[in-house]
C-alpha atoms as a PDB file:
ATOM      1  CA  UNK A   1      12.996 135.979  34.186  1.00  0.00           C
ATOM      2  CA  UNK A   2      13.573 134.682  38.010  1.00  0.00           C
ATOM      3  CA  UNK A   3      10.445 132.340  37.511  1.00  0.00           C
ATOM      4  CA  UNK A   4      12.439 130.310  34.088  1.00  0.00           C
ATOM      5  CA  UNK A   5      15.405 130.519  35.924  1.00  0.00           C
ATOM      6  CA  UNK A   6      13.907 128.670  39.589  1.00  0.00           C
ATOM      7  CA  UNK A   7      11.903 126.396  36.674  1.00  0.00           C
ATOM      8  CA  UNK A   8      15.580 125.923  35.259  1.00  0.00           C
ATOM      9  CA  UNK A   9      17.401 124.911  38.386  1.00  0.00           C
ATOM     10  CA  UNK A  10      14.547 122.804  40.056  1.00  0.00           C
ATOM     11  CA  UNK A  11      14.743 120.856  37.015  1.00  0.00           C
ATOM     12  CA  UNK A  12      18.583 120.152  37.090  1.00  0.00           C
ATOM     13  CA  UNK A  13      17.957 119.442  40.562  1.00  0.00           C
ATOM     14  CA  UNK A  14      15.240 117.183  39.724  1.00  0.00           C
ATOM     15  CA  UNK A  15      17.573 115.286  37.213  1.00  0.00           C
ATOM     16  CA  UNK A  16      20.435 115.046  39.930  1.00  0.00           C
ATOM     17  CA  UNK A  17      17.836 113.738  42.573  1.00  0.00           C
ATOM     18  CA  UNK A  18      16.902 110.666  39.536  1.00  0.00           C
ATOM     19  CA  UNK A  19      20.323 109.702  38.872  1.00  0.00           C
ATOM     20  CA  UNK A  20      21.514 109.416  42.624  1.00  0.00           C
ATOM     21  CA  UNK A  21      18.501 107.306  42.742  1.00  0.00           C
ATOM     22  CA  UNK A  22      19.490 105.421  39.347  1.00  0.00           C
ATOM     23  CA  UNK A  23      23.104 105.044  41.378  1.00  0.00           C
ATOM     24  CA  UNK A  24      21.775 104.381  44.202  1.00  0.00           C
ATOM     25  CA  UNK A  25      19.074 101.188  42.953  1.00  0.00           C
ATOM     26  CA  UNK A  26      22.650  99.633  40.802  1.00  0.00           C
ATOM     27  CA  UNK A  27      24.758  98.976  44.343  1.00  0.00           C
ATOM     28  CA  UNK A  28      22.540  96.036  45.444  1.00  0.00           C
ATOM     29  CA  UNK A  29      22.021  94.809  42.068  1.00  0.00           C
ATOM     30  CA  UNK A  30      25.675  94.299  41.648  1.00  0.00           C
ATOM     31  CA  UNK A  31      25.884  92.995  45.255  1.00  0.00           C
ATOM     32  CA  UNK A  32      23.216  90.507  44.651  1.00  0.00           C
ATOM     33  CA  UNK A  33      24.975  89.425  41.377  1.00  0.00           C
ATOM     34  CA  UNK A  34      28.238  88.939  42.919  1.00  0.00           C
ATOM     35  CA  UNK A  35      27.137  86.886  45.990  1.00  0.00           C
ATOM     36  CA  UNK A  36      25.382  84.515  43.448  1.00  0.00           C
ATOM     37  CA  UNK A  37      28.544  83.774  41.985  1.00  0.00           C
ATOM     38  CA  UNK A  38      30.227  83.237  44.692  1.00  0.00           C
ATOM     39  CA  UNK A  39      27.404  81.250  46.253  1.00  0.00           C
ATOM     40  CA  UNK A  40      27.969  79.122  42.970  1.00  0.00           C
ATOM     41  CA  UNK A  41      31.813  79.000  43.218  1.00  0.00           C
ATOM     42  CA  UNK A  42      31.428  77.583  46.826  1.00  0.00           C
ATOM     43  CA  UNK A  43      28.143  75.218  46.143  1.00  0.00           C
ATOM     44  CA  UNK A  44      30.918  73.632  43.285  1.00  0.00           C
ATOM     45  CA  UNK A  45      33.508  73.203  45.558  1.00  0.00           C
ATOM     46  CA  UNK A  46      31.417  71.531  48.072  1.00  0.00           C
ATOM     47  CA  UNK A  47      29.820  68.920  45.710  1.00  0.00           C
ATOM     48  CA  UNK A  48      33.589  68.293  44.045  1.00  0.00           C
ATOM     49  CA  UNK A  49      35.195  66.981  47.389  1.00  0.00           C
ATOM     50  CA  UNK A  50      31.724  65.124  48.156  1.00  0.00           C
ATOM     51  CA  UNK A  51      31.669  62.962  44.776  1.00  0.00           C
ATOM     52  CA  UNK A  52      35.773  62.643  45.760  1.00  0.00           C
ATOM     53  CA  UNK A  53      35.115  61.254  49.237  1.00  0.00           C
ATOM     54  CA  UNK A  54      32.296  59.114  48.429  1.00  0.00           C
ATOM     55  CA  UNK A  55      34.157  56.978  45.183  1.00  0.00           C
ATOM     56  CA  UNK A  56      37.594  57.306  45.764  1.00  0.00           C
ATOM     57  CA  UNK A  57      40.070  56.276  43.072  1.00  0.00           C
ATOM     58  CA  UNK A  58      42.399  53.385  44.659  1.00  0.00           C
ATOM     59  CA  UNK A  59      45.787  52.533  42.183  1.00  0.00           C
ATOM     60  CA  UNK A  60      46.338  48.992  42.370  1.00  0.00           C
ATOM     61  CA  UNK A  61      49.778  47.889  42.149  1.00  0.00           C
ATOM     62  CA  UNK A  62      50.092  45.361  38.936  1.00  0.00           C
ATOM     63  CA  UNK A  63      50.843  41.457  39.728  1.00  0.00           C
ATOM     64  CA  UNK A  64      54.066  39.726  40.392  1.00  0.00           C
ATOM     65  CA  UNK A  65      53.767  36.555  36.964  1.00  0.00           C
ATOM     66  CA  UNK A  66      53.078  33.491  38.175  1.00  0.00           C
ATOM     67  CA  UNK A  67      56.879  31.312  38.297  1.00  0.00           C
ATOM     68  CA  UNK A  68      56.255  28.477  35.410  1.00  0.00           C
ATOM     69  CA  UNK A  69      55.959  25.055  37.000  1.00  0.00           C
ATOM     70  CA  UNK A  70      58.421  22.411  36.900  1.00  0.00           C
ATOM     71  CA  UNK A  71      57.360  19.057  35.512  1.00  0.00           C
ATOM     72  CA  UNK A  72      57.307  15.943  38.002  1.00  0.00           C
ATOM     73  CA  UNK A  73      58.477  13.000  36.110  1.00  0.00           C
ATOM     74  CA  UNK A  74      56.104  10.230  36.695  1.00  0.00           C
ATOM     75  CA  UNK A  75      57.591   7.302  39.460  1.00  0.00           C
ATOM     76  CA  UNK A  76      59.179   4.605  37.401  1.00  0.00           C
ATOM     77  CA  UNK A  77      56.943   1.110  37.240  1.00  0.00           C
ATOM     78  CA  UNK A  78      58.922  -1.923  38.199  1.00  0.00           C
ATOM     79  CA  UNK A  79      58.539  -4.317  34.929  1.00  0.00           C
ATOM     80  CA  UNK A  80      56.422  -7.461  36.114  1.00  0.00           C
ATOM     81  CA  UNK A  81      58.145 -11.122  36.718  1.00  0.00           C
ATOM     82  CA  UNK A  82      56.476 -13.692  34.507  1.00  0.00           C
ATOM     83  CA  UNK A  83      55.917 -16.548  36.755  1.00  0.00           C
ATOM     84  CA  UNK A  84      56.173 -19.593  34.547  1.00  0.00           C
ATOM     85  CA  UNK A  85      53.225 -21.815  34.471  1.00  0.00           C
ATOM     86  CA  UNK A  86      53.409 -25.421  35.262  1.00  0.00           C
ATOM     87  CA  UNK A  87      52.959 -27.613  31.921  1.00  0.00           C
ATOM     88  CA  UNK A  88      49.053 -29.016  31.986  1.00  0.00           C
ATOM     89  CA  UNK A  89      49.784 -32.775  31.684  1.00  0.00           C
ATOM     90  CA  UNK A  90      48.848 -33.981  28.219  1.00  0.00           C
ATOM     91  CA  UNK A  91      45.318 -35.490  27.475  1.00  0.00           C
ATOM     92  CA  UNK A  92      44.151 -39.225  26.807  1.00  0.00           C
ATOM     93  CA  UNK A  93      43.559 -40.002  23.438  1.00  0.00           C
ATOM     94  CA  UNK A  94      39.834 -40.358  23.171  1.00  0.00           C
ATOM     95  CA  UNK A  95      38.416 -43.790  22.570  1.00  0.00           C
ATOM     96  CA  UNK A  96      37.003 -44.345  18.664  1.00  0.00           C
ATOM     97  CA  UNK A  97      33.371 -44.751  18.832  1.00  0.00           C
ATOM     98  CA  UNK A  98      31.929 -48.057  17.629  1.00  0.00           C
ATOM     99  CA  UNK A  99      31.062 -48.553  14.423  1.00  0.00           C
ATOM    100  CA  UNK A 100      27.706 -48.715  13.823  1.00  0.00           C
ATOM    101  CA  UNK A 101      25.323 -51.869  13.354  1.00  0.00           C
ATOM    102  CA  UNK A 102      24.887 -52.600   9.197  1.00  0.00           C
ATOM    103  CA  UNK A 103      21.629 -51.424   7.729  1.00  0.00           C
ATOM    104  CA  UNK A 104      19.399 -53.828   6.231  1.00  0.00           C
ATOM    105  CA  UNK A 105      18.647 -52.830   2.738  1.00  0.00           C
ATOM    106  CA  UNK A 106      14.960 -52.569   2.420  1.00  0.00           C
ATOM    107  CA  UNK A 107      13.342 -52.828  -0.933  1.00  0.00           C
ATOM    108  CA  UNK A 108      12.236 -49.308  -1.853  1.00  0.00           C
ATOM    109  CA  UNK A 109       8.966 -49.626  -2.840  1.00  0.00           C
ATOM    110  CA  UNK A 110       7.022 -48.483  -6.147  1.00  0.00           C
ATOM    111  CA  UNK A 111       5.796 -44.807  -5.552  1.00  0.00           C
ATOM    112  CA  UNK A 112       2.323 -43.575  -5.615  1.00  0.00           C
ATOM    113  CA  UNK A 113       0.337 -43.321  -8.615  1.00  0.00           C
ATOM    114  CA  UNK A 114      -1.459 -39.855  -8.791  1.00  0.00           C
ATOM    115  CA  UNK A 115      -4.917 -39.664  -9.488  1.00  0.00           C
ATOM    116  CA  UNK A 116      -5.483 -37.810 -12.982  1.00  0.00           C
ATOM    117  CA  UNK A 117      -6.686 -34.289 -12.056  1.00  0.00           C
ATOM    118  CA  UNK A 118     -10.643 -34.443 -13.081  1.00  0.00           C
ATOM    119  CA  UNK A 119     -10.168 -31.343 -15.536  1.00  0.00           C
ATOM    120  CA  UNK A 120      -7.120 -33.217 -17.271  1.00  0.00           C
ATOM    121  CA  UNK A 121      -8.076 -35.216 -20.204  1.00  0.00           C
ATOM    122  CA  UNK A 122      -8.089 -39.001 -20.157  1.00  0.00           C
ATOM    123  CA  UNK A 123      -8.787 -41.836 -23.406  1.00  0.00           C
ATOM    124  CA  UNK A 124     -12.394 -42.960 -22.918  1.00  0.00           C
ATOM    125  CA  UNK A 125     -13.454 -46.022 -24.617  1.00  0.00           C
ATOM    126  CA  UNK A 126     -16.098 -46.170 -26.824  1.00  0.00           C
ATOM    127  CA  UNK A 127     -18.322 -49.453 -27.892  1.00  0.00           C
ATOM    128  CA  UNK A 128     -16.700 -50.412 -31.533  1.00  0.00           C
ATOM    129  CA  UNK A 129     -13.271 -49.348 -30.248  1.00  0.00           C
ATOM    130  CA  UNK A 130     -13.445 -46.024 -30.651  1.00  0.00           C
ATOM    131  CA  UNK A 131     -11.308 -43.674 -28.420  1.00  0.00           C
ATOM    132  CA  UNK A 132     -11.649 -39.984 -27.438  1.00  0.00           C
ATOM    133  CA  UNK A 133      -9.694 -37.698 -25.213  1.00  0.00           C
ATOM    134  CA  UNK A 134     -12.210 -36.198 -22.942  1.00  0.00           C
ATOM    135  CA  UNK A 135     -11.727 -34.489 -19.146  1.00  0.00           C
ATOM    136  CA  UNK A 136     -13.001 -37.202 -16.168  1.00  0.00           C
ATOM    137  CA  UNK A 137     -15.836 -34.466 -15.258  1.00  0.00           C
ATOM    138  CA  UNK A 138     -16.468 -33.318 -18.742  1.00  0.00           C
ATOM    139  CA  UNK A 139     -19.847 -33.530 -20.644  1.00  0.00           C
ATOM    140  CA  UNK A 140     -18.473 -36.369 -22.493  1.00  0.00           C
ATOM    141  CA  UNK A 141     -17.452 -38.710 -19.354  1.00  0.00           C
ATOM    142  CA  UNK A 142     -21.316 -37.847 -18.189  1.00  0.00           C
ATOM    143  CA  UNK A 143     -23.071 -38.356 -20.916  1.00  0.00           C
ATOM    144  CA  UNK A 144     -21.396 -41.398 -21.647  1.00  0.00           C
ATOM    145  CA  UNK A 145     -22.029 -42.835 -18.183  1.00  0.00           C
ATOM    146  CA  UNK A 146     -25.906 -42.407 -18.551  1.00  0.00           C
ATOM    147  CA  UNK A 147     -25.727 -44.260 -21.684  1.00  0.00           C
ATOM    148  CA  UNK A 148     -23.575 -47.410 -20.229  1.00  0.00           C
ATOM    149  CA  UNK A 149     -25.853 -47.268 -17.217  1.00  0.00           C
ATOM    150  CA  UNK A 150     -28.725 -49.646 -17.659  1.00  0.00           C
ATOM    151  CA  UNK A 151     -30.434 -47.791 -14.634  1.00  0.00           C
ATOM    152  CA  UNK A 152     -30.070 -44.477 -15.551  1.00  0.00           C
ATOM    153  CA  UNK A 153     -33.956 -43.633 -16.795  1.00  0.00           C
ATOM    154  CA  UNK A 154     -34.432 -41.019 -19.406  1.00  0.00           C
ATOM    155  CA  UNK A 155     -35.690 -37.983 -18.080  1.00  0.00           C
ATOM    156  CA  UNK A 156     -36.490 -34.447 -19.444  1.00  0.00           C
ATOM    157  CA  UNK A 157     -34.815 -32.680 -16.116  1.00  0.00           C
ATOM    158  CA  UNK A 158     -31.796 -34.404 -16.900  1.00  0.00           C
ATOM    159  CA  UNK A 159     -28.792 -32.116 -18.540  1.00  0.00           C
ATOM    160  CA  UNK A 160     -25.280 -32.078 -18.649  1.00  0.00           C
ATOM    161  CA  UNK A 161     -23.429 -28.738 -19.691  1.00  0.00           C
ATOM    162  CA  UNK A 162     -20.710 -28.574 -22.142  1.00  0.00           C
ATOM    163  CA  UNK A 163     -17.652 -27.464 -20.459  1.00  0.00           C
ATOM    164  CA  UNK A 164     -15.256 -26.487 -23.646  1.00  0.00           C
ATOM    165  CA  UNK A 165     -17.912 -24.815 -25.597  1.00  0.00           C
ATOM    166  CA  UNK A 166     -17.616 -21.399 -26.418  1.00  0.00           C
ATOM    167  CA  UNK A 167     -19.175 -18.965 -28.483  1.00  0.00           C
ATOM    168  CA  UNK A 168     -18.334 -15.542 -30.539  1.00  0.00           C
ATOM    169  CA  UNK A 169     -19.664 -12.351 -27.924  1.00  0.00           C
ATOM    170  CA  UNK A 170     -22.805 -11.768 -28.874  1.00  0.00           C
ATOM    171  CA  UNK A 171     -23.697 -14.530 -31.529  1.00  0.00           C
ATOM    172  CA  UNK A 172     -24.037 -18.118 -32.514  1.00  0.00           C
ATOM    173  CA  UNK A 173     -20.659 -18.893 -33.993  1.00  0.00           C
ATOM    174  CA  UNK A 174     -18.798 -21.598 -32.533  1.00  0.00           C
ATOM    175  CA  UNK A 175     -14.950 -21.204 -32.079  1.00  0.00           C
ATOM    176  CA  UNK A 176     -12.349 -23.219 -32.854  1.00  0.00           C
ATOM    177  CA  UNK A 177     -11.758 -24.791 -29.781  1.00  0.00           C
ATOM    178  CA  UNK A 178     -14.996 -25.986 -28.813  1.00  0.00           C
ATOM    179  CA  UNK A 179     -14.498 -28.102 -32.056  1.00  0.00           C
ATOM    180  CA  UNK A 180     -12.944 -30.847 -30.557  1.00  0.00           C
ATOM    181  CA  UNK A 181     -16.675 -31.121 -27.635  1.00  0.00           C
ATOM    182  CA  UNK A 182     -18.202 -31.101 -30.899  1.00  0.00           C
ATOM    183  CA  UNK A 183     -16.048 -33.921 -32.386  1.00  0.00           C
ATOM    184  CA  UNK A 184     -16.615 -36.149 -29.272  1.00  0.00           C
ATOM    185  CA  UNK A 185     -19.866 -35.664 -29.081  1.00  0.00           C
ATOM    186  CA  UNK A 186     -20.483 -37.007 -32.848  1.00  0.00           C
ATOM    187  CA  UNK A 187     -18.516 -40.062 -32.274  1.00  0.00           C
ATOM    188  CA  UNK A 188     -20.536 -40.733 -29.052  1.00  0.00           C
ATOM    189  CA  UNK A 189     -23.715 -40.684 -31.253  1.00  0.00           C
ATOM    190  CA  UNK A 190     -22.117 -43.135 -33.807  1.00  0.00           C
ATOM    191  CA  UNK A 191     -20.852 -45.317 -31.450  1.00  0.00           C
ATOM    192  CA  UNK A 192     -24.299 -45.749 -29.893  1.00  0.00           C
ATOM    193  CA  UNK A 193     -26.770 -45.292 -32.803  1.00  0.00           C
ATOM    194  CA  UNK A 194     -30.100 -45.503 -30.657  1.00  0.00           C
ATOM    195  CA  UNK A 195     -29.009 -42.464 -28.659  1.00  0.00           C
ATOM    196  CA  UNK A 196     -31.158 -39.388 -29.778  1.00  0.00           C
ATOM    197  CA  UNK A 197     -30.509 -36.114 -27.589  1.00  0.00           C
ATOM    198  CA  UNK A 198     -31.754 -32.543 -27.128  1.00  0.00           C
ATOM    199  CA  UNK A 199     -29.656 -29.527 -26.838  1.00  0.00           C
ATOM    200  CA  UNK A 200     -30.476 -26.427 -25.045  1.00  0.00           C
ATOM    201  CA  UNK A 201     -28.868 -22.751 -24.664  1.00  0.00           C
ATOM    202  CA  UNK A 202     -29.520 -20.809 -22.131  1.00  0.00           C
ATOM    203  CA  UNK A 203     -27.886 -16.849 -21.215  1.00  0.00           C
ATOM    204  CA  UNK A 204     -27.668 -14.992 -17.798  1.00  0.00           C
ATOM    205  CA  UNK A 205     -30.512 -12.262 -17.221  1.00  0.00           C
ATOM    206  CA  UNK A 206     -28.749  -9.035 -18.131  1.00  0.00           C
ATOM    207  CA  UNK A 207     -29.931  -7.339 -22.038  1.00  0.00           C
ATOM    208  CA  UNK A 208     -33.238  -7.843 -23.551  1.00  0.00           C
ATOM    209  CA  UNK A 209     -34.863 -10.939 -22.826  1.00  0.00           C
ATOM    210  CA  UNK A 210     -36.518 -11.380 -26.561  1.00  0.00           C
ATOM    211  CA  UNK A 211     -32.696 -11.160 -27.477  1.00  0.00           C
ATOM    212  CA  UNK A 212     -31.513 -13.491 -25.040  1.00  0.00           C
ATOM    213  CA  UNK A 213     -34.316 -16.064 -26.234  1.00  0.00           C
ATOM    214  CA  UNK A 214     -33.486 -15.889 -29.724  1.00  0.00           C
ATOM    215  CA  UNK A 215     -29.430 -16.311 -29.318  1.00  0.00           C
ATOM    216  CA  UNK A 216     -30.039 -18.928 -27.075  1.00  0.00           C
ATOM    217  CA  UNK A 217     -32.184 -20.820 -29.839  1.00  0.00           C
ATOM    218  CA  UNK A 218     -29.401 -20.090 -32.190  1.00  0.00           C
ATOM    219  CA  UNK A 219     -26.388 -21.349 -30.245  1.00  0.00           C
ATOM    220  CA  UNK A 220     -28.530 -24.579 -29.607  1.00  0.00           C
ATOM    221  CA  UNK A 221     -28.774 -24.838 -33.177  1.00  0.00           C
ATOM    222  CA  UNK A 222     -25.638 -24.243 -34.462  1.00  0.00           C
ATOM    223  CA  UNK A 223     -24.441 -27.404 -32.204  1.00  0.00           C
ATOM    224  CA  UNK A 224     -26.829 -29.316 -33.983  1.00  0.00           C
ATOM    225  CA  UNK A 225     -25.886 -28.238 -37.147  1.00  0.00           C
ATOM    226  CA  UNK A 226     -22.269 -28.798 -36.322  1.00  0.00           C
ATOM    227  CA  UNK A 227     -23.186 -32.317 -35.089  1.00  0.00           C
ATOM    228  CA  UNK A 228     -25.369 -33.111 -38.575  1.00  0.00           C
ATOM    229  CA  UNK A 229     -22.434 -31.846 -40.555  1.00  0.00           C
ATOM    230  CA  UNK A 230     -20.414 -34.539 -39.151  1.00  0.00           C
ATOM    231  CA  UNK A 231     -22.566 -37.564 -40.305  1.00  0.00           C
ATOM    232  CA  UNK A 232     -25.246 -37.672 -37.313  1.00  0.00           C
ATOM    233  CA  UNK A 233     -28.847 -37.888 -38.668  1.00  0.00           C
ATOM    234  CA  UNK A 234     -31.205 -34.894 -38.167  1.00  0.00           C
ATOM    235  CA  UNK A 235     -33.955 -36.776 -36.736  1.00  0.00           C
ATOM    236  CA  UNK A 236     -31.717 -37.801 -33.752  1.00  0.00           C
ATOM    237  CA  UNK A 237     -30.842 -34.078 -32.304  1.00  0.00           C
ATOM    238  CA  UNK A 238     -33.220 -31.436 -31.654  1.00  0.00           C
ATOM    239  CA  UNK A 239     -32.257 -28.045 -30.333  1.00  0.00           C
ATOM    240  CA  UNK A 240     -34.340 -25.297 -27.936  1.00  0.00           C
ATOM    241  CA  UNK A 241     -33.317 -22.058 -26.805  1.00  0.00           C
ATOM    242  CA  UNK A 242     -34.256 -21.031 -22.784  1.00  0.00           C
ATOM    243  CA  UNK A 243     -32.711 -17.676 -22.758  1.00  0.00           C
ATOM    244  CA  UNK A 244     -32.335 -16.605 -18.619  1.00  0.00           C
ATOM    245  CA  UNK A 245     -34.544 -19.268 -17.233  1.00  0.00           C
ATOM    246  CA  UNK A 246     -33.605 -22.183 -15.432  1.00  0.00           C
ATOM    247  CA  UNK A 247     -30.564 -20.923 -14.070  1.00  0.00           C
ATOM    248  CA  UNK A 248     -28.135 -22.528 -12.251  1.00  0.00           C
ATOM    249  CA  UNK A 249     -26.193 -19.850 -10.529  1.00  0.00           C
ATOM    250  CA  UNK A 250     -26.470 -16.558  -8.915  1.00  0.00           C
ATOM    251  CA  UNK A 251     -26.998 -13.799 -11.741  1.00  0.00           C
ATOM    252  CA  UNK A 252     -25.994 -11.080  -9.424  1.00  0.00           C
ATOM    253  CA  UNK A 253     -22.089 -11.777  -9.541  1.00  0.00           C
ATOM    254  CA  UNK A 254     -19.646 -12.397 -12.463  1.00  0.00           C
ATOM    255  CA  UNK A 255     -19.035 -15.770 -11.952  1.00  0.00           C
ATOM    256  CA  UNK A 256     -22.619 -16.779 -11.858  1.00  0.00           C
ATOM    257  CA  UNK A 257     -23.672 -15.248 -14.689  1.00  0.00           C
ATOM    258  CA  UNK A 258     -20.715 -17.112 -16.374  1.00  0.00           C
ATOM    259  CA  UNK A 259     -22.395 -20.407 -15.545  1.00  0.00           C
ATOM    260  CA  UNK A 260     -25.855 -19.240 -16.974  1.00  0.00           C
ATOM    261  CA  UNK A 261     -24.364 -18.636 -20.251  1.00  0.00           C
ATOM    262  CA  UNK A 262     -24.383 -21.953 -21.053  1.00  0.00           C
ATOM    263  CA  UNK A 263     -25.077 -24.918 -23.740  1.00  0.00           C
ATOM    264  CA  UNK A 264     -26.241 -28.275 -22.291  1.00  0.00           C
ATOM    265  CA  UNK A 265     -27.247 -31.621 -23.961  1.00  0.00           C
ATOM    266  CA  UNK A 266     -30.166 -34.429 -22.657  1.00  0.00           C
ATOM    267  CA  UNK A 267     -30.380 -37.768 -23.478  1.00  0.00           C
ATOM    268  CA  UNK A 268     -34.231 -38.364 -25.157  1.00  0.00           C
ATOM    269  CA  UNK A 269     -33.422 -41.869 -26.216  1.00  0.00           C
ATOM    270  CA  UNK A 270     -31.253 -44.889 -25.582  1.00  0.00           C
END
């Protein structure tokens, strides 16, 4: 019974010892606690009058308005003294000129005759009387001349190429304007009856030469026939088709090959 009750007292005493000790350990906590506040309170104040000294707040007293300024009348001008000009004397009438010496008349004289253009027609006169309307550098005008020329010789190279003859594209029929070539032609022949001629086609080199032969043939024909069916006698024309030889320009442009296509007349007889 003494031993649970020394167990039983040495154990409260125990229990005492802990809490003094529990007491004991709180006193510096809470001293510790309250010196960091008031280490805080004091660190506060200190930076508070630091920011206050280093950007102070200054009140500036507001500004007196400005007293409105009083308008300065501009100085007054003195008005300027026209000084009156002395009268410029007046000037001496100016002298007429004198008149000037007569012009002779001159007889105007006659003006200029032009020269007829050499594609414009002109009347050429034909042996009986006869008249045509041909151009000055037209087949007719050259054949004609060869005929009139006693010293013109007959010759097979000799040719003169229609220059209002036209044909249908692509065959042997005459138009209707190369009728009047035709016409002049015919009364050529009539008016100078010994005259026997050949006429010859030719074409430029392009399409089938066997073609181009034949239509040559047949455009130098159909001239001949014209030429018979106005009055001339068959055994006075004859009629040969060249197709592209002999040509007399260059086949590789246009134009040339426009000259090539041609129809051309010799004189075989005179």
């Amino acid at each position: 019974m003494l031993a649970s009750l020394t167990a039983i007292l040495y154990a409260e005493g125990s229990m005492q010892r802990q809490r003094r000790d529990e007491d004991d350990l709180m006193i510096p906590i809470v001293f510790v606690v309250l010196g960091f506040f008031a280490l805080l309170g004091i660190t506060g104040q200190l930076l508070g009058k630091y920011l206050t000294h280093r950007n102070p707040i200054v009140a500036t007293a507001p500004q007196p308005a400005a007293e409105p300024k009083q308008a300065v009348a501009p100085p007054a001008t003195t008005p300027a003294i026209a000084t009156p000009q002395p009268a410029a004397p007046p000037a001496a009438a100016a002298k007429p000129p004198p008149p000037p010496p007569p012009v002779k008349a001159v007889p105007a004289s006659p003006p200029p005759v032009a020269a007829p253009a050499s594609g414009a027609l002109a009347k050429l006169a034909l042996d009986g009387g006869t008249v045509i309307d041909a151009s000055g550098s037209g087949v007719e005008s050259k054949l004609l001349g060869f005929i009139k020329d006693p010293n013109s010789a007959i010759d097979k190279a000799t040719w003169f190429d229609f220059d209002r003859l036209n044909f249908e594209t692509g065959s042997a029929k005459l138009t209707a304007d190369s009728k009047a070539q035709v016409d002049n032609i015919a009364a050529i022949l009539n008016a100078y009856p010994a005259v026997k001629i050949k006429i010859g086609g030719y074409t430029d080199n392009t399409g089938n030469a066997n073609f181009n032969l034949k239509l040559s043939g047949d455009r130098a024909k159909a001239v001949v026939d014209a030429l018979t069916g106005l009055g001339i006698a068959a055994d006075r024309l004859e009629s040969e088709g060249y197709g592209s030889k002999h040509p007399i320009a260059d086949n590789a442009t246009p134009e040339g090959r426009a000259k090539n296509r041609r129809i051309a007349v010799s004189v075989r007889a005179k």
